[in-house]
Structures are given as structure tokens and as C-alpha cells.
C-alpha atoms as a PDB file:
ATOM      1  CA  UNK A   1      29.642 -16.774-117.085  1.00  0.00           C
ATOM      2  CA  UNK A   2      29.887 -14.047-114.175  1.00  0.00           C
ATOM      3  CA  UNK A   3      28.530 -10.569-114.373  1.00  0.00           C
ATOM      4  CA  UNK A   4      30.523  -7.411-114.914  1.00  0.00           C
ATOM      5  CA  UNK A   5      32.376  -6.041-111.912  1.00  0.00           C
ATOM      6  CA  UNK A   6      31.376  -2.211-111.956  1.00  0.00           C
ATOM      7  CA  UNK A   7      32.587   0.514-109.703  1.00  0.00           C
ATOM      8  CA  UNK A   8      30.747   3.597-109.468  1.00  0.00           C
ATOM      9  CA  UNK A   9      31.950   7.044-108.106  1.00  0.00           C
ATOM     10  CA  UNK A  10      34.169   5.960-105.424  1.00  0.00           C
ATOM     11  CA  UNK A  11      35.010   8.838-102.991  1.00  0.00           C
ATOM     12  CA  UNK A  12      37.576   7.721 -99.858  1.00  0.00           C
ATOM     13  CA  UNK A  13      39.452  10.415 -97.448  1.00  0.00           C
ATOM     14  CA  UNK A  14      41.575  10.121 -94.949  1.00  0.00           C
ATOM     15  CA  UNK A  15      41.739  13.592 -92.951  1.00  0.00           C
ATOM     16  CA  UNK A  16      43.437  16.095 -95.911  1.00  0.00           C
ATOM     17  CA  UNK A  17      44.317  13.371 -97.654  1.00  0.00           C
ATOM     18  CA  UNK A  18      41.760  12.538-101.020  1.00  0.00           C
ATOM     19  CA  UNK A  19      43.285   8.671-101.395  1.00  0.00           C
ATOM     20  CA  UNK A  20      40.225   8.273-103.876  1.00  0.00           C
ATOM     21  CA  UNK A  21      38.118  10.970-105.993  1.00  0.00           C
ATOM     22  CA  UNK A  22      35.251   9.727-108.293  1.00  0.00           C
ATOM     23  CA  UNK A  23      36.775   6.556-109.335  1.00  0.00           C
ATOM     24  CA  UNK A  24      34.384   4.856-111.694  1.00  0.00           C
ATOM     25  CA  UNK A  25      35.358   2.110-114.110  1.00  0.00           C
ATOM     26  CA  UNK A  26      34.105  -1.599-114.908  1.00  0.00           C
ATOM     27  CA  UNK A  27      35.435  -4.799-115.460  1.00  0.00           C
ATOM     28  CA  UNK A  28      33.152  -6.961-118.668  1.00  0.00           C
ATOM     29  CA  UNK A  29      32.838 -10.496-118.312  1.00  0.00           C
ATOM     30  CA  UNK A  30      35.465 -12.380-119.785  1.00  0.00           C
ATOM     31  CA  UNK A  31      37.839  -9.329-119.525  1.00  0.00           C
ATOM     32  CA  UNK A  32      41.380  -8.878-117.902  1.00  0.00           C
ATOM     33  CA  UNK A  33      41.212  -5.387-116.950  1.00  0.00           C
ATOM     34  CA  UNK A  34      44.601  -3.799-116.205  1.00  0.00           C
ATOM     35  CA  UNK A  35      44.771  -0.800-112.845  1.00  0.00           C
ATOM     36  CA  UNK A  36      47.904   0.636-113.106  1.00  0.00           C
ATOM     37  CA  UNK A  37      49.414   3.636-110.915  1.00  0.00           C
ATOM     38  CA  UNK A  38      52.234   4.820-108.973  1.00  0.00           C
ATOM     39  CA  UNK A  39      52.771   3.251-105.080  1.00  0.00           C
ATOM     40  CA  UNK A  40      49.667   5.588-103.452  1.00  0.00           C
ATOM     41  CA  UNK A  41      47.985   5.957-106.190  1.00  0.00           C
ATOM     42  CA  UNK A  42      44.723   4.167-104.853  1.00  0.00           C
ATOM     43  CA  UNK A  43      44.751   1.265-106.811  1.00  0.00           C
ATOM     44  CA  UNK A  44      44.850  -1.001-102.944  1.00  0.00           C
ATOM     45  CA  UNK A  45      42.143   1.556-101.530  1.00  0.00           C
ATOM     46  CA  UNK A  46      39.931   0.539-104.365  1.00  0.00           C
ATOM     47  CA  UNK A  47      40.286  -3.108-104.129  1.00  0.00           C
ATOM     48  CA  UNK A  48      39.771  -2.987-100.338  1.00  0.00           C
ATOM     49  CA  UNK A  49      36.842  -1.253-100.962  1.00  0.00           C
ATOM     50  CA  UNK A  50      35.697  -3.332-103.437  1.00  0.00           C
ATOM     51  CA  UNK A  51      36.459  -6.436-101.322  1.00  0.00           C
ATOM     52  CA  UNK A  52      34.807  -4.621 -98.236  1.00  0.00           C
ATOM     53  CA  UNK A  53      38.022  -4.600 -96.062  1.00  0.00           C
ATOM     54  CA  UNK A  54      37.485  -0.608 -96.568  1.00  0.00           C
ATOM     55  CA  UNK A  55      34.011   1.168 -96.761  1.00  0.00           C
ATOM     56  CA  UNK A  56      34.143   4.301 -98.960  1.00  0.00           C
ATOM     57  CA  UNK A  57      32.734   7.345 -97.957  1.00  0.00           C
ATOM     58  CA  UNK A  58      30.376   7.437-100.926  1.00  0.00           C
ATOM     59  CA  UNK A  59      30.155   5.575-104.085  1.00  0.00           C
ATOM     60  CA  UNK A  60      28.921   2.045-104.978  1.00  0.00           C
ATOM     61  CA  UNK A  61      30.637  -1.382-106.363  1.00  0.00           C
ATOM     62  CA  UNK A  62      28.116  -3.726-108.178  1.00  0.00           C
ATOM     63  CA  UNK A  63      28.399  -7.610-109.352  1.00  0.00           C
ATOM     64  CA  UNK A  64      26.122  -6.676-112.615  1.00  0.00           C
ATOM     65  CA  UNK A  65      22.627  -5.366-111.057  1.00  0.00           C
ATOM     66  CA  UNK A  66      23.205  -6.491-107.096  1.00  0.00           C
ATOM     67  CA  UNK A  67      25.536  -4.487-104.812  1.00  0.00           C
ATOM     68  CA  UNK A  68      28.523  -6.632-103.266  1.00  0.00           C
ATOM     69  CA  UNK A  69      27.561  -7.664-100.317  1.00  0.00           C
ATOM     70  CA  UNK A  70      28.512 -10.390 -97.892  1.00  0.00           C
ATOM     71  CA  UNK A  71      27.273 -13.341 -99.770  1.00  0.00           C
ATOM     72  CA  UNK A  72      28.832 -12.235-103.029  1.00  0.00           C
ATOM     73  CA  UNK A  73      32.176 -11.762-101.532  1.00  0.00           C
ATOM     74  CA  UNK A  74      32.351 -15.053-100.765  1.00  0.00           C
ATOM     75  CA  UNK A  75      32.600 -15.310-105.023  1.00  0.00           C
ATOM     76  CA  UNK A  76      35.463 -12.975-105.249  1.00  0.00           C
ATOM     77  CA  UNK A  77      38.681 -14.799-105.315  1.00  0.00           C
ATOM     78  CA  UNK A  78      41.017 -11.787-103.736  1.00  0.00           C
ATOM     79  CA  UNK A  79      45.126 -11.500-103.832  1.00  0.00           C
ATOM     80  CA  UNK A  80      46.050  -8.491-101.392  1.00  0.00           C
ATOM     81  CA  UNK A  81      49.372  -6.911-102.149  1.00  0.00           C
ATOM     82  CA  UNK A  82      50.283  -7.899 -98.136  1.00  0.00           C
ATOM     83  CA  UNK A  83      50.569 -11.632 -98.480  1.00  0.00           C
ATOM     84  CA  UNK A  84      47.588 -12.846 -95.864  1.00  0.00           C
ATOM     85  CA  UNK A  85      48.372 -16.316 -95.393  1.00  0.00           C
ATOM     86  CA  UNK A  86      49.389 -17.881 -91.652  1.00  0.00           C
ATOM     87  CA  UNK A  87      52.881 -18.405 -92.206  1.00  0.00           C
ATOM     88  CA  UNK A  88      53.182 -21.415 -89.050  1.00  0.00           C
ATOM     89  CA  UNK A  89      50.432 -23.342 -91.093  1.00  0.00           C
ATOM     90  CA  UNK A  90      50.860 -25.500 -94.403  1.00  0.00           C
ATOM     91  CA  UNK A  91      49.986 -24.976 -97.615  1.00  0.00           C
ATOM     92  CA  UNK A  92      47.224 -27.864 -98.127  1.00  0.00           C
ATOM     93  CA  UNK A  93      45.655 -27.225 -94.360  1.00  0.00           C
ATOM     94  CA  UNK A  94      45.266 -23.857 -94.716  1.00  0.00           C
ATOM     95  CA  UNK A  95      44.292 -23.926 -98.916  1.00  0.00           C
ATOM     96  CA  UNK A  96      41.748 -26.718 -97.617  1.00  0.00           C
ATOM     97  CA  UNK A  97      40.372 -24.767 -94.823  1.00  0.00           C
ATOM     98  CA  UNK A  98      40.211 -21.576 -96.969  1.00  0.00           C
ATOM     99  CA  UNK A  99      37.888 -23.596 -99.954  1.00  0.00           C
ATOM    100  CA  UNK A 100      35.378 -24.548 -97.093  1.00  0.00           C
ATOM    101  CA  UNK A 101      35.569 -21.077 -95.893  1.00  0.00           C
ATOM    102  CA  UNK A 102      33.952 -20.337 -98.983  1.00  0.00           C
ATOM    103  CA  UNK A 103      31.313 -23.193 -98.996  1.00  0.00           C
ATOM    104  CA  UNK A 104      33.065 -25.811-100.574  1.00  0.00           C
ATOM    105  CA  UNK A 105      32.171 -29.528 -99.060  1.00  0.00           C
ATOM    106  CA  UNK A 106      35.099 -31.244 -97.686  1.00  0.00           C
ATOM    107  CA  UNK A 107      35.486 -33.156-100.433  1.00  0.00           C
ATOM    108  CA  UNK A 108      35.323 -30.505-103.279  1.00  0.00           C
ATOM    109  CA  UNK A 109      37.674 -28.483-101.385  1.00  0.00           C
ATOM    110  CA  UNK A 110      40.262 -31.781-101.304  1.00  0.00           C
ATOM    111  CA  UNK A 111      39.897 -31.837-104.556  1.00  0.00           C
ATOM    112  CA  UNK A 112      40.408 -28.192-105.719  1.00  0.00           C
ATOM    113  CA  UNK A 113      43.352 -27.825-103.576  1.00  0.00           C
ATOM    114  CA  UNK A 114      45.039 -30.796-105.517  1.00  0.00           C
ATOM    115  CA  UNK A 115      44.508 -29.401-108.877  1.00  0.00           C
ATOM    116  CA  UNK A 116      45.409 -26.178-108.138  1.00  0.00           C
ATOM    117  CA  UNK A 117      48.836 -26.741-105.862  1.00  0.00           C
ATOM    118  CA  UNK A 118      49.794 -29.449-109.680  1.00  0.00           C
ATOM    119  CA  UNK A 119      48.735 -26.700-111.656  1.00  0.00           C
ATOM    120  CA  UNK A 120      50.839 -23.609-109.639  1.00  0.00           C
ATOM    121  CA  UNK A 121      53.628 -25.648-109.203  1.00  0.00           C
ATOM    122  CA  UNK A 122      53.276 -26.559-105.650  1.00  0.00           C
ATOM    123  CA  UNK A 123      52.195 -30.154-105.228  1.00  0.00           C
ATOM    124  CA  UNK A 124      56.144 -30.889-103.331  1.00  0.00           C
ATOM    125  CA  UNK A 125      55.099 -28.317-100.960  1.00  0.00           C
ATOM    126  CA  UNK A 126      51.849 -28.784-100.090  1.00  0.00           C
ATOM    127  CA  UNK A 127      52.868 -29.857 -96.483  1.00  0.00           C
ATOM    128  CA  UNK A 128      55.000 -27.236 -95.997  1.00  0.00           C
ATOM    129  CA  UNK A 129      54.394 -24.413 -94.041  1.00  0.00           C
ATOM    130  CA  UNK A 130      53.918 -21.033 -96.148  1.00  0.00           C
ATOM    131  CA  UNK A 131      57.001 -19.464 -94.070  1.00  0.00           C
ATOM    132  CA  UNK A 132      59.185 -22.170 -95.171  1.00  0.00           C
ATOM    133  CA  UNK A 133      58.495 -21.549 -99.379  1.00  0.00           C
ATOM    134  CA  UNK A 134      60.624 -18.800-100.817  1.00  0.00           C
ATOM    135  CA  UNK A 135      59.130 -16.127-101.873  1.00  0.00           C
ATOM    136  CA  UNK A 136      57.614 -16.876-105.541  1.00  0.00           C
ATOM    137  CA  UNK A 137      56.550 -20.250-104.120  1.00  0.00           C
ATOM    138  CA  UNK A 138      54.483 -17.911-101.717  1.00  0.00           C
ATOM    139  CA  UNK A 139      53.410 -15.751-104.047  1.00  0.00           C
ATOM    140  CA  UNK A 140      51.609 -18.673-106.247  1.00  0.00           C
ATOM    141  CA  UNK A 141      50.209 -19.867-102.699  1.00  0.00           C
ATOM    142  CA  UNK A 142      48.446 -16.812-102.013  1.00  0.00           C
ATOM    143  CA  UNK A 143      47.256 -17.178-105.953  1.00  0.00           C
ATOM    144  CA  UNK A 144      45.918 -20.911-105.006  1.00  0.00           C
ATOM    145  CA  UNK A 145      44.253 -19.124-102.269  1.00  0.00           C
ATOM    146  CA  UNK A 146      42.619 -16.739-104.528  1.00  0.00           C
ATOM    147  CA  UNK A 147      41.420 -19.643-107.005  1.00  0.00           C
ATOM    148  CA  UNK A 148      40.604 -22.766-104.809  1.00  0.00           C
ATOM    149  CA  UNK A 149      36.781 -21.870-104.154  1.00  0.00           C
ATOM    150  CA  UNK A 150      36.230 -21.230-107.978  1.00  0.00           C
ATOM    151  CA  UNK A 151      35.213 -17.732-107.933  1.00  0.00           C
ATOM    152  CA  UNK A 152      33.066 -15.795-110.367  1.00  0.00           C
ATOM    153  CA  UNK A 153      35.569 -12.982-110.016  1.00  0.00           C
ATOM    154  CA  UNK A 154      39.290 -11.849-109.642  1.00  0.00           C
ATOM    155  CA  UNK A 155      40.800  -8.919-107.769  1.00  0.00           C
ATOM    156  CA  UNK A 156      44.367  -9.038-107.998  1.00  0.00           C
ATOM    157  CA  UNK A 157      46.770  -6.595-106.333  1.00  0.00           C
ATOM    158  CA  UNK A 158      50.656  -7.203-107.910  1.00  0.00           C
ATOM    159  CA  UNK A 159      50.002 -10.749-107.950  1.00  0.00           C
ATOM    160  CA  UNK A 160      53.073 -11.119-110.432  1.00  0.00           C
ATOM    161  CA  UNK A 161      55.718  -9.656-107.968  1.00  0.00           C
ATOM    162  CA  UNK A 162      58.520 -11.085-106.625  1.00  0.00           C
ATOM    163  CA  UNK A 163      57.724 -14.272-109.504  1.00  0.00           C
ATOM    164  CA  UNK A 164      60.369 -15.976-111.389  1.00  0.00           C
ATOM    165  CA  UNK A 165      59.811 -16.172-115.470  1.00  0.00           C
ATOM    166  CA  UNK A 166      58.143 -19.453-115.697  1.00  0.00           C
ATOM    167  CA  UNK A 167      55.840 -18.859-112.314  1.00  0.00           C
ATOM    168  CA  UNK A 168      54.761 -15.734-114.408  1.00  0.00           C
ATOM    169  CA  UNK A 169      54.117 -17.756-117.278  1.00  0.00           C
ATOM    170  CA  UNK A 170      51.840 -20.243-115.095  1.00  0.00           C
ATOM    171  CA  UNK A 171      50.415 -17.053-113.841  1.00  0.00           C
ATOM    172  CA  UNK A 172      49.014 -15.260-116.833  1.00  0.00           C
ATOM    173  CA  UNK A 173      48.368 -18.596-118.482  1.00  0.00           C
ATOM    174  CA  UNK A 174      45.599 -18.709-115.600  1.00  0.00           C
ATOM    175  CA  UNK A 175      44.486 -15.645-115.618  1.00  0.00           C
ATOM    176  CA  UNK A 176      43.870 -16.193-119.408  1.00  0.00           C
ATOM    177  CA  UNK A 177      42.048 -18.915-118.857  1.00  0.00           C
ATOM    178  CA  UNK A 178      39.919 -18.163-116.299  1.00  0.00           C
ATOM    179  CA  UNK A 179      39.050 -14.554-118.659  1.00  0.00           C
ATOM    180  CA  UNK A 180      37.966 -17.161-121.040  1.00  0.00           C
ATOM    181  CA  UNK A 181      35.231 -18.788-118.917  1.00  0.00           C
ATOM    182  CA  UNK A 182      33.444 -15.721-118.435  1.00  0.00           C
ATOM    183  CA  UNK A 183      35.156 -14.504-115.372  1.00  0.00           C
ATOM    184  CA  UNK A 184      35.985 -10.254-114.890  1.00  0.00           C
ATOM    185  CA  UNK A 185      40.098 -10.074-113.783  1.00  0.00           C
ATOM    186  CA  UNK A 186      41.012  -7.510-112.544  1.00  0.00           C
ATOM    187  CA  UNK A 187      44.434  -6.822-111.435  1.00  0.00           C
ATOM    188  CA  UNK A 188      47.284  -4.309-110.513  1.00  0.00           C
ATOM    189  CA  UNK A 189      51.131  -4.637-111.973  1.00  0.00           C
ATOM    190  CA  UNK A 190      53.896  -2.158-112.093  1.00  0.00           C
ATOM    191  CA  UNK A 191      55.059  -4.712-114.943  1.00  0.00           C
ATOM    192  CA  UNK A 192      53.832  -2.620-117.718  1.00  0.00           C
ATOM    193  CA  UNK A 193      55.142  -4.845-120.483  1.00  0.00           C
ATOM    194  CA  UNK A 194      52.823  -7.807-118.610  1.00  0.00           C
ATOM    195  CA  UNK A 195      49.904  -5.630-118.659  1.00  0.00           C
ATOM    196  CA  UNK A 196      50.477  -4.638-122.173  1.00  0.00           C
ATOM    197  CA  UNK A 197      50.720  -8.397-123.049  1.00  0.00           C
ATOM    198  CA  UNK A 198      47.790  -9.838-121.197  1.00  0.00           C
ATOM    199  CA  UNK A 199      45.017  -6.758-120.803  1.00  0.00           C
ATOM    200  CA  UNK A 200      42.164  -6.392-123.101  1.00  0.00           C
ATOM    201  CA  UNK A 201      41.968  -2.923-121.336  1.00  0.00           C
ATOM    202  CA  UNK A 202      43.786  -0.591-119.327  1.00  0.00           C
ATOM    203  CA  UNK A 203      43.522   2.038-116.549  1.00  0.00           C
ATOM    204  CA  UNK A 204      46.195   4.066-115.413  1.00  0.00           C
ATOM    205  CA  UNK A 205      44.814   6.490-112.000  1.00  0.00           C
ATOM    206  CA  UNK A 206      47.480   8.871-110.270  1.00  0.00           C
ATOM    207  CA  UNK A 207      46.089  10.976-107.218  1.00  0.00           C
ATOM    208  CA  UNK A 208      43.060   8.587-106.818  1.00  0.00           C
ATOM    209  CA  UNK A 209      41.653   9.735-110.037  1.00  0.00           C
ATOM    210  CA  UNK A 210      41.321   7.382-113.084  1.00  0.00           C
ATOM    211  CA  UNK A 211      43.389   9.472-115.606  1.00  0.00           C
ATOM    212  CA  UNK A 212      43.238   7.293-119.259  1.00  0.00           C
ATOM    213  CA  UNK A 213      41.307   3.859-119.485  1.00  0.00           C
ATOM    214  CA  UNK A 214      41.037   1.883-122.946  1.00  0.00           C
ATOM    215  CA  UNK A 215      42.513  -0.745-124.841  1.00  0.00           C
ATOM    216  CA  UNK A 216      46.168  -0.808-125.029  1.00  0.00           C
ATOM    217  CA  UNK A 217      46.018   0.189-128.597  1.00  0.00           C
ATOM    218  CA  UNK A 218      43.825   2.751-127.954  1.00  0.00           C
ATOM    219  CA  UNK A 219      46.062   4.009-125.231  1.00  0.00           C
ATOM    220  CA  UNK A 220      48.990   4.006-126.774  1.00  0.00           C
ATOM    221  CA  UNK A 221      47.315   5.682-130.396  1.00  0.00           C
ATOM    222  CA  UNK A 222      46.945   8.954-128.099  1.00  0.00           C
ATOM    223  CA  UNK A 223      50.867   9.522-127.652  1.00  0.00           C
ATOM    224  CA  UNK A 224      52.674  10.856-130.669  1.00  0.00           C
ATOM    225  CA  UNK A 225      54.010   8.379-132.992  1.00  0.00           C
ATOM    226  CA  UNK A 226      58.033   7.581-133.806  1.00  0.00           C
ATOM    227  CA  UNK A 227      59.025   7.595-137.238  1.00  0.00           C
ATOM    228  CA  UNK A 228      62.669   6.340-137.588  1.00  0.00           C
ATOM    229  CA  UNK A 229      64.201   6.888-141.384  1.00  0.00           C
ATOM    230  CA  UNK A 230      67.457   5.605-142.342  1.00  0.00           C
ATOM    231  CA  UNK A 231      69.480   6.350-145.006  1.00  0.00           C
ATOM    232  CA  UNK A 232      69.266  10.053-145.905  1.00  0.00           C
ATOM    233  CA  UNK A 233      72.327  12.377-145.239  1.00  0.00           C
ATOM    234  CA  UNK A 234      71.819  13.632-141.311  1.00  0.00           C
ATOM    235  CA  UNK A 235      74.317  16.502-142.182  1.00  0.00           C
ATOM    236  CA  UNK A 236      72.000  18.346-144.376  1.00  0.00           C
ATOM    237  CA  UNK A 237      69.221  18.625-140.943  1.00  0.00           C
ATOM    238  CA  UNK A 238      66.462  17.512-143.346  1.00  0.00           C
ATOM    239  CA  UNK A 239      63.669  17.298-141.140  1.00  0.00           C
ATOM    240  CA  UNK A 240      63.608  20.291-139.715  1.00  0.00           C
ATOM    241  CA  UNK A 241      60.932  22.859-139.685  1.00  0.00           C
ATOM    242  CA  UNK A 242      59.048  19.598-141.324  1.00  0.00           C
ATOM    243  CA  UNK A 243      54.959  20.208-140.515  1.00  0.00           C
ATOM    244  CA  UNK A 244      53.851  17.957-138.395  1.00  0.00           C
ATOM    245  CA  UNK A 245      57.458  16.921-137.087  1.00  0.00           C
ATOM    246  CA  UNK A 246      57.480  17.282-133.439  1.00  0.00           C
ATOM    247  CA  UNK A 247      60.877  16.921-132.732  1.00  0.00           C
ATOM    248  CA  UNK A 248      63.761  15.553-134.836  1.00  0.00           C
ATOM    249  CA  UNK A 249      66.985  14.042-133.678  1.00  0.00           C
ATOM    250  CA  UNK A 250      69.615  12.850-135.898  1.00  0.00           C
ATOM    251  CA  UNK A 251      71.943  10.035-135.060  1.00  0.00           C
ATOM    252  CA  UNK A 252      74.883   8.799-137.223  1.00  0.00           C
ATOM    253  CA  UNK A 253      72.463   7.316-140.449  1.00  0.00           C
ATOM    254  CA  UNK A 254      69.342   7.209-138.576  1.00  0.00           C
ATOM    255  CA  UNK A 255      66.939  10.514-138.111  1.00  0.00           C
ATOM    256  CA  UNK A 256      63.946   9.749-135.537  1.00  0.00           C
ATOM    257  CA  UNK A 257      61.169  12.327-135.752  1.00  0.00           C
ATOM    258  CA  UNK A 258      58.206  12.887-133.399  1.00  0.00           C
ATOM    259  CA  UNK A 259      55.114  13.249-135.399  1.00  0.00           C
ATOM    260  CA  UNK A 260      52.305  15.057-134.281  1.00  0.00           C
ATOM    261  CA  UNK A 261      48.713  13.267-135.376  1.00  0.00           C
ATOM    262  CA  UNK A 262      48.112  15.371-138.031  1.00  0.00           C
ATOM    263  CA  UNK A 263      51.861  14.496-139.783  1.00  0.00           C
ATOM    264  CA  UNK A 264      51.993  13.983-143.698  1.00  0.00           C
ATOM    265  CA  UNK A 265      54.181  11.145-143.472  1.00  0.00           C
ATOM    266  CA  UNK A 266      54.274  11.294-147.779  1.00  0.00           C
ATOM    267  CA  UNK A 267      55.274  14.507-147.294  1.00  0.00           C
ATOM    268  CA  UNK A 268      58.524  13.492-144.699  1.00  0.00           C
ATOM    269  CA  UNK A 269      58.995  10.903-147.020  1.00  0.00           C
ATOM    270  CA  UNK A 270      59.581  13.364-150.059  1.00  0.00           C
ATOM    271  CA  UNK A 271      61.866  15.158-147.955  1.00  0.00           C
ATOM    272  CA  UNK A 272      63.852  12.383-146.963  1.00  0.00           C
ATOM    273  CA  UNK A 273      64.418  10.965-150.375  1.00  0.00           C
ATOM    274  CA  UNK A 274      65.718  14.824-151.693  1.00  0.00           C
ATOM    275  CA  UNK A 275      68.652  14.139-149.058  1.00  0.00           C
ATOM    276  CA  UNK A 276      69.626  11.141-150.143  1.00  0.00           C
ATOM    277  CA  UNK A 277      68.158   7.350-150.379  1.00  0.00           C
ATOM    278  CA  UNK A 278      66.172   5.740-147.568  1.00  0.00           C
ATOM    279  CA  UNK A 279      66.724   2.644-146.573  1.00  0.00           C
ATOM    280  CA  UNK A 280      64.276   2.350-143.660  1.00  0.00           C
ATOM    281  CA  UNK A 281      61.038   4.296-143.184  1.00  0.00           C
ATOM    282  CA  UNK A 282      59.103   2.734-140.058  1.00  0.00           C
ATOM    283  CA  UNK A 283      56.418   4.407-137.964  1.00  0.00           C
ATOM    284  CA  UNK A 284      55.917   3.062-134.335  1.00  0.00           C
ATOM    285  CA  UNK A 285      53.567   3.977-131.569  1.00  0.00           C
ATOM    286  CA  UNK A 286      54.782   4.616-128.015  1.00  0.00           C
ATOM    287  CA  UNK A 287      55.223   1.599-125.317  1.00  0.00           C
ATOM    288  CA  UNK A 288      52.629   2.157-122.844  1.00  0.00           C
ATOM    289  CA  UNK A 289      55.320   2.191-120.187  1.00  0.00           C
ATOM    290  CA  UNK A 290      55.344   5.588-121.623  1.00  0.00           C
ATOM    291  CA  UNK A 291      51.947   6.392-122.047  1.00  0.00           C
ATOM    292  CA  UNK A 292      52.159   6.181-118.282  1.00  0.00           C
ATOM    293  CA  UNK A 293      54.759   8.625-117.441  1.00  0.00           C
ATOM    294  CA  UNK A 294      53.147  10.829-119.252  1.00  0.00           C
ATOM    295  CA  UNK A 295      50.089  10.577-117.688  1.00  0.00           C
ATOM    296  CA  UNK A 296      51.435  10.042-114.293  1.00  0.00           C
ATOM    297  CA  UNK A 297      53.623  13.614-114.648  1.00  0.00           C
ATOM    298  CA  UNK A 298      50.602  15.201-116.264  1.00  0.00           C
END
């Protein structure tokens, strides 16, 4: 069981530009936490800072009490979004020399980077060089990279790009797993529906500021919610000047209403059945894909 990964009031500028601005969040043991954001956003600027490839000009990140230092990097398994492994040198060699990097005995480090080239998919490989894989095959050697010293915590930056559907699988199967020994994940994905799917929370930052963090059903419970009713005549423009209705659009047999929170939806219903019978009367709350452009135009 690891400690919580906490970031407090991170500041970083660069001349006129504000890349971060108070960024404060925290990542519980056992949790996959989700940073989402468009390219620029500042979700890399905070994991380099956190991994202390950047310093920030004010602002602290903590491994539960102790400030990450030196020796506590050394815990932090790390997956930049630039690929950093020597292409000219292969996979085993350099996952082997990586481990004892880290402190792992010669032997433990054999080991580890047998179990985890089998379990990514790469055990054919493993005396290949890394500029000779393709590029998933890459991508789940820079993951080995990030796992072969066993660390207490993950900092992942798009670690699912560029991945075919089973490598993804294998992927989030790990990051599962390791979330269920106690470990804080945190990592960055422009594939909304895989962050919706694995994270036990989410935080979506634009302009370096974090902009909506929570669960994903709390998250997506603050956009209005869809009601789609079928059956009722669309001629007769029931829903309109409904309370609560949002906006209405009618299509062929189906009506789809935007409800505002306060919506009676006994009250739609009434009105629906008055212009004829309903076959359908389902309520659903938005993706988070658009959560986020609404937060990211806001």
C-alpha cells in the first residue's frame, strides 16, 4: 500500500506564458485518477514537475507527508508522452539496466523483466532493439519500463496512444491491477471513453487551471440530462414551452428534450401522453466526452 500522490498549488511560467496556475489535486491510494485536457493544456508540465524533470516556480508535490525528492523518485514508475527509450539498444538490455537503475539486484531485475515483457506481450522481442518494434510494441516497452522496478506509484502521460485494441486491453488490465494493490495511477488520455471506463475520478484542466475534478458520475450529473420520448405525434410541437425543457428537437417519431435539473419529468410525461401514446420514455446523462467540450470552451 503506497501513500497518496498530492499536488499542491502548482504555479509554472514561461515568459507571458502561465503554462500552470494553482494546480492542486491528489491521487488516493488505490485510485486511477484520470488528467484530461486539450494538447497545452499542462497536463505534461505537471507530470514533469511532479517527476522533477521541471521545477515549478512555486507550489509543492507530496508522496503522503514527505516531499518528492530524489530517493522517492526512484518509486515512481514514469511514461513520458516522448517515448525515452535508446532506440539502437534492446528491449531486455535496456529493461534490465533500467530495474537496477532503480535498485533492483541483478537478479530481481532478470526476473521482473521476464514477467513483465510475457505479460505486455513482448517476450519474441525482447532482443530486439526498441527501433526495430512498431509502434504499439514500443509503446508497451516504454510501459515495461515504467513497471519493471515495482513502483509505489504511476504517472502516465497518453500511455494508451498509438495501441492496438488488445494492447489496450493488456494495458488497462494493468493499470487495474496495480490500482488494486494500493498503488495511486495517474494518467493522461485524449481517449475519453477509456478514461470514462477505467477512472475512479476525473480531472479535466484547460489553460493550466484544473477546471472540474470528480467521479465520472459526478461529472457527468452536472451537464443537463437527455430525455428521448417516442411515440407521441411530433406534428403537434408538444414539448414546447415545457418548464424545465431546455431545448426540444423533434425527429420523425422520436422528440429529444434537454432538461434543465430542476425538470418535472411526470409533468413531460403528462404532456407526452395528451399527444398521443409513448412508446419510449428514457432519461440519459451526457458522455463525458462532452462534459469536456463544455468545459474546455467555457
Amino acid at each position: 500500500m503506497s501513500d497518496p500522490l498530492i499536488i499542491e498549488s502548482l504555479h509554472k511560467r514561461y515568459g507571458d506564458l502561465i503554462a500552470l496556475q494553482d494546480m492542486s489535486f491528489r491521487v488516493e491510494t488505490g485510485e486511477i485518477f484520470g488528467f484530461v485536457g486539450s494538447n497545452g493544456a499542462g497536463k505534461s508540465t505537471t507530470m514533469r514537475i511532479i517527476l522533477g524533470v521541471l521545477a515549478a516556480d512555486s507550489g509543492r508535490v507530496l508522496l503522503g507527508e514527505k516531499l518528492i525528492d530524489g530517493d522517492i523518485r526512484r518509486q515512481i514508475g514514469y511514461m513520458p508522452e516522448e517515448r525515452g527509450l535508446y532506440p539502437k539498444m534492446s528491449v531486455g538490455s535496456q529493461l534490465r539496466y533500467l530495474a537496477e537503475l532503480h535498485g533492483l539486484s541483478a537478479a530481481a531485475a532478470r526476473h521482473s523483466v521476464h514477467y513483465w515483457v510475457d505479460r505486455l506481450g513482448l517476450a519474441a522481442r525482447i532482443d530486439d532493439n526498441v527501433a526495430d518494434l512498431s509502434l504499439g510494441n514500443q509503446q508497451r516497452a516504454q510501459l515495461a519500463a515504467a513497471l519493471v522496478h515495482d513502483p509505489s506509484v504511476l504517472v502516465l502521460d497518453e500511455p494508451f496512444s498509438g495501441l492496438d485494441p488488445v494492447a489496450v486491453d493488456v494495458m488497462a488490465d494493468v493499470l487495474v491491477e496495480k490500482a488494486g494493490h494500493g498503488i495511486p495511477v495517474l494518467f493522461s488520455s485524449h481517449q475519453l471513453d477509456l478514461v470514462q471506463r477505467l477512472c475512479d475520478r476525473v480531472g479535466i484542466i484547460a489553460a493550466g487551471q484544473m477546471k472540474a475534478i470528480g467521479t465520472v458520475t459526478e461529472l457527468r450529473s452536472r451537464g443537463p440530462a437527455t430525455l428521448q420520448v417516442s411515440g407521441p405525434d411530433t406534428a403537434t410541437r408538444w414539448a414546447d414551452h415545457l418548464p424545465g425543457v431546455l431545448e426540444v428537437t423533434y425527429r420523425d417519431d422520436d422528440t429529444l428534450l434537454t432538461l434543465a435539473p430542476d425538470a418535472d419529468d411526470q409533468q413531460i410525461l403528462s404532456a407526452a401522453l395528451a399527444a398521443g401514446p409513448v412508446r419510449q420514455f428514457a432519461t440519459s446523462t451526457p458522455h463525458l466526452t462532452e462534459l469536456f467540450r463544455e468545459v474546455v470552451s467555457a
